[in-house]
C-alpha atoms as a PDB file:
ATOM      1  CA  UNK A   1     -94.692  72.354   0.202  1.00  0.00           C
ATOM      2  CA  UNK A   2     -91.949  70.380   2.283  1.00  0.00           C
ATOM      3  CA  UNK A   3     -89.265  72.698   0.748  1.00  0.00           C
ATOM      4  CA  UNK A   4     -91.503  75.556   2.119  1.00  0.00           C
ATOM      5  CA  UNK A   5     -91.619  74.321   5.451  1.00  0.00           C
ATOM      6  CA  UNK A   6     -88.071  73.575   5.423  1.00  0.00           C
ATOM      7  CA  UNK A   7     -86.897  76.386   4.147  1.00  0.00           C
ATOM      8  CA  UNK A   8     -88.605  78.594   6.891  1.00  0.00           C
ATOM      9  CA  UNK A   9     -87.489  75.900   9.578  1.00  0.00           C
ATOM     10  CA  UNK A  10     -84.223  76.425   8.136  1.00  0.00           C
ATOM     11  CA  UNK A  11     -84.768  80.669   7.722  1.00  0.00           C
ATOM     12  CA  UNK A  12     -85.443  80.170  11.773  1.00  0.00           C
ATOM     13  CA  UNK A  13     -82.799  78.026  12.786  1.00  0.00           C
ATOM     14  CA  UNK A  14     -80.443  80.494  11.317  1.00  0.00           C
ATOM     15  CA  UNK A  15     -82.060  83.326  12.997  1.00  0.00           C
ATOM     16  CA  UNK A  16     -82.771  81.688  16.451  1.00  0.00           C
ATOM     17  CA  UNK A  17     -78.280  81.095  15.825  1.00  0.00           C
ATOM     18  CA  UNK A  18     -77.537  84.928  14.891  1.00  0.00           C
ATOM     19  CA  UNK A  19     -79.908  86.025  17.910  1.00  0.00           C
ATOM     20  CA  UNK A  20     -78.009  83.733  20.361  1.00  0.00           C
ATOM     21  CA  UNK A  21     -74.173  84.866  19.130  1.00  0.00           C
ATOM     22  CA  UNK A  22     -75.407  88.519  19.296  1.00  0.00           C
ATOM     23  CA  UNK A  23     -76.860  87.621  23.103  1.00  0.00           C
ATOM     24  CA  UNK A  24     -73.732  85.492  23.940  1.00  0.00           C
ATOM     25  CA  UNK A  25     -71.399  88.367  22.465  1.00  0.00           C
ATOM     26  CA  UNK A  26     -73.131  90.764  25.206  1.00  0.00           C
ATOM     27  CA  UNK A  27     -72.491  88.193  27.842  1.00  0.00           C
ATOM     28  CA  UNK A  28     -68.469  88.062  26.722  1.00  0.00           C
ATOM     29  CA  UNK A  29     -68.220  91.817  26.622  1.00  0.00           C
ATOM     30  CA  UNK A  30     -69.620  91.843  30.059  1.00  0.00           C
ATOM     31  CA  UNK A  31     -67.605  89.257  31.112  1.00  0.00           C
ATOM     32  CA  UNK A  32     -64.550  91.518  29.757  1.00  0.00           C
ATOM     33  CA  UNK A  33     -65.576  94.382  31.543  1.00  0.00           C
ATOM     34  CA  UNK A  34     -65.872  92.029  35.036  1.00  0.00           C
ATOM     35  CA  UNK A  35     -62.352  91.066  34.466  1.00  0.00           C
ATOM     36  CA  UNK A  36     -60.997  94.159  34.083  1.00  0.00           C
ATOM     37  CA  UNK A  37     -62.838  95.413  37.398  1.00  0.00           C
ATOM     38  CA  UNK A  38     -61.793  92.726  39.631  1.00  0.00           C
ATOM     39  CA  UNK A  39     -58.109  92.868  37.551  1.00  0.00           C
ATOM     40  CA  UNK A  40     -58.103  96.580  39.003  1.00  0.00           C
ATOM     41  CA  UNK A  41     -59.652  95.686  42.480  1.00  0.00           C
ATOM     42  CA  UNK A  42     -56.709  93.020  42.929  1.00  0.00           C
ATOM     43  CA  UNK A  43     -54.191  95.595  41.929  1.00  0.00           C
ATOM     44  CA  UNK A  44     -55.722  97.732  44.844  1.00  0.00           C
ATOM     45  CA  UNK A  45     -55.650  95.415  46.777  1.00  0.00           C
ATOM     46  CA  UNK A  46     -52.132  94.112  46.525  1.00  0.00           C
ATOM     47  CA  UNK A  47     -50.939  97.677  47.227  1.00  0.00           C
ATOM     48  CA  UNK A  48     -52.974  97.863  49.942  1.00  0.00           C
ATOM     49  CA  UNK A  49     -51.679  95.027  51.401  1.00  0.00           C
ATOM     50  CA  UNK A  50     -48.332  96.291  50.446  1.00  0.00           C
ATOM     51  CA  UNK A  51     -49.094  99.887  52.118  1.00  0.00           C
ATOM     52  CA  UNK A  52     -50.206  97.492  55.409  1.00  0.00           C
ATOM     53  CA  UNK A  53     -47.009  95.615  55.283  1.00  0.00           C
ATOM     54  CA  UNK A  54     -44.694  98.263  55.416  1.00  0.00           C
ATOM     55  CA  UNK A  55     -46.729 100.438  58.384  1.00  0.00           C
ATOM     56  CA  UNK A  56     -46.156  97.426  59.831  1.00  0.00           C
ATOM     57  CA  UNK A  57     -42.299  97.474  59.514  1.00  0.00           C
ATOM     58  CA  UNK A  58     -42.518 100.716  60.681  1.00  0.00           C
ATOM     59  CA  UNK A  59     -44.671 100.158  63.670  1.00  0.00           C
ATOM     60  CA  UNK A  60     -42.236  97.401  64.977  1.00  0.00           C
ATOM     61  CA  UNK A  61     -39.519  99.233  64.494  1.00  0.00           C
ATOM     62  CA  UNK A  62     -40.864 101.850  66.493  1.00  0.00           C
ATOM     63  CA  UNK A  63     -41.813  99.904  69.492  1.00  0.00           C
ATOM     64  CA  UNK A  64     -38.624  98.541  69.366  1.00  0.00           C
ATOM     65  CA  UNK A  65     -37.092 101.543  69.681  1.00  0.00           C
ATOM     66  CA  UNK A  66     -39.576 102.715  72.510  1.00  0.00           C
ATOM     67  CA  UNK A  67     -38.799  99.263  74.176  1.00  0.00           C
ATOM     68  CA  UNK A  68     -35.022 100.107  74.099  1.00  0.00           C
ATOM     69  CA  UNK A  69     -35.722 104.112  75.363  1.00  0.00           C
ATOM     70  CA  UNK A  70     -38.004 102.400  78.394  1.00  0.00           C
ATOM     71  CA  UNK A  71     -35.140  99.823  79.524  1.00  0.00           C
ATOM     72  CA  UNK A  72     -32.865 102.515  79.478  1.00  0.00           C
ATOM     73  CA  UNK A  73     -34.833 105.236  81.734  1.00  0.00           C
ATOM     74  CA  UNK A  74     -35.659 102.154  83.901  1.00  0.00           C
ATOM     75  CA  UNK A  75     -31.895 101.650  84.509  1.00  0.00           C
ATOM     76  CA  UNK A  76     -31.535 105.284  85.442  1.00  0.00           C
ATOM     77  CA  UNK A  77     -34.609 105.169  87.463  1.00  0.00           C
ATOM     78  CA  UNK A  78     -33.149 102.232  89.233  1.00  0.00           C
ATOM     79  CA  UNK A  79     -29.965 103.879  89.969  1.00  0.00           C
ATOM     80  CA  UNK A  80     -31.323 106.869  91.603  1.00  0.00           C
ATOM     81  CA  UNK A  81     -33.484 104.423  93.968  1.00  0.00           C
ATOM     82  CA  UNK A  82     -29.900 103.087  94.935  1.00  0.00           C
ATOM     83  CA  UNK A  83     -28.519 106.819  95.528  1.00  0.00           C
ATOM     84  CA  UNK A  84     -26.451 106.509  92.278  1.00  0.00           C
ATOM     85  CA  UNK A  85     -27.232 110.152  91.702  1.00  0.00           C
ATOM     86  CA  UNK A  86     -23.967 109.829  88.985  1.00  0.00           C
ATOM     87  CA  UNK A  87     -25.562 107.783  86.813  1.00  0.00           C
ATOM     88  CA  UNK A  88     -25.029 108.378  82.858  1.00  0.00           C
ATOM     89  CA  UNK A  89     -28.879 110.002  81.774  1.00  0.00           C
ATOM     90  CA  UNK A  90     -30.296 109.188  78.324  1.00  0.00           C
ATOM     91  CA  UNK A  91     -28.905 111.647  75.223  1.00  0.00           C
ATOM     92  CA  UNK A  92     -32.624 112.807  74.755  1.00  0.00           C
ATOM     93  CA  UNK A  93     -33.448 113.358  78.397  1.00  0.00           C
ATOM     94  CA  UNK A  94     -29.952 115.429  78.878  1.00  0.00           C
ATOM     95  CA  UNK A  95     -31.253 117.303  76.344  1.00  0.00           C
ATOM     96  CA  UNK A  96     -34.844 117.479  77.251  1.00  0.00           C
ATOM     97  CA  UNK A  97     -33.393 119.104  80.338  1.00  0.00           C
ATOM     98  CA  UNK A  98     -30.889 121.559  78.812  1.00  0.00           C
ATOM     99  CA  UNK A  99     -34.159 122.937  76.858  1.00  0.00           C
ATOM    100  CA  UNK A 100     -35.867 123.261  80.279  1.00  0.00           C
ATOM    101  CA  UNK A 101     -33.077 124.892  82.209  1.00  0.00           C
ATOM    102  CA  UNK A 102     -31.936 127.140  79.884  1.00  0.00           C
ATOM    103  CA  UNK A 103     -35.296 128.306  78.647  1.00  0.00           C
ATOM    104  CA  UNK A 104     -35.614 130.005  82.334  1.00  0.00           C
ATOM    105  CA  UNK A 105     -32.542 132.074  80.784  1.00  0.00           C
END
């Protein structure tokens, strides 16, 4: 009778350990598929922060470059307050004005 007993106990035991490995395996392969989502989220990510880095470069170098184009018209605005009607005009504003005058042609 004890075999009996033992035997089911044992029957149970083994099922109650196939049931949990076939529950845990479900667990890993959703635990694979996390991992490969937040693998590709970082990804995205990095090249967003990547995309932001180099707008960035750009957008400096841009107000740089307005920076340098505003200190020069304020030196030429400066000179004609003085009467320095001579003074040498920006390359783009010489030809800002060419395009103006001549399109009166």
């Amino acid at each position: 009778m004890i075999t009996r007993y033992a035997l089911i106990a044992a029957l149970a035991a083994v099922l109650g350990l196939g049931a949990a490995l076939w529950w845990q395996s479900g667990t890993v392969d959703r635990l694979r598929d996390d991992k490969a989502r937040l693998t590709r989220s970082v990804t995205a990510l990095e090249q967003s922060r990547a995309q932001a880095r180099a707008a960035a470069d750009v957008a400096r170098a841009e107000a740089a470059r307005q920076a340098a184009a505003a200190a020069e018209y304020e030196q030429v605005k400066d000179a004609f307050r003085k009467g320095d009607f001579d003074a040498p005009l920006p390359d783009d504003f010489r030809a800002l004005l060419g395009r103006i005058l001549h399109a009166q042609d």
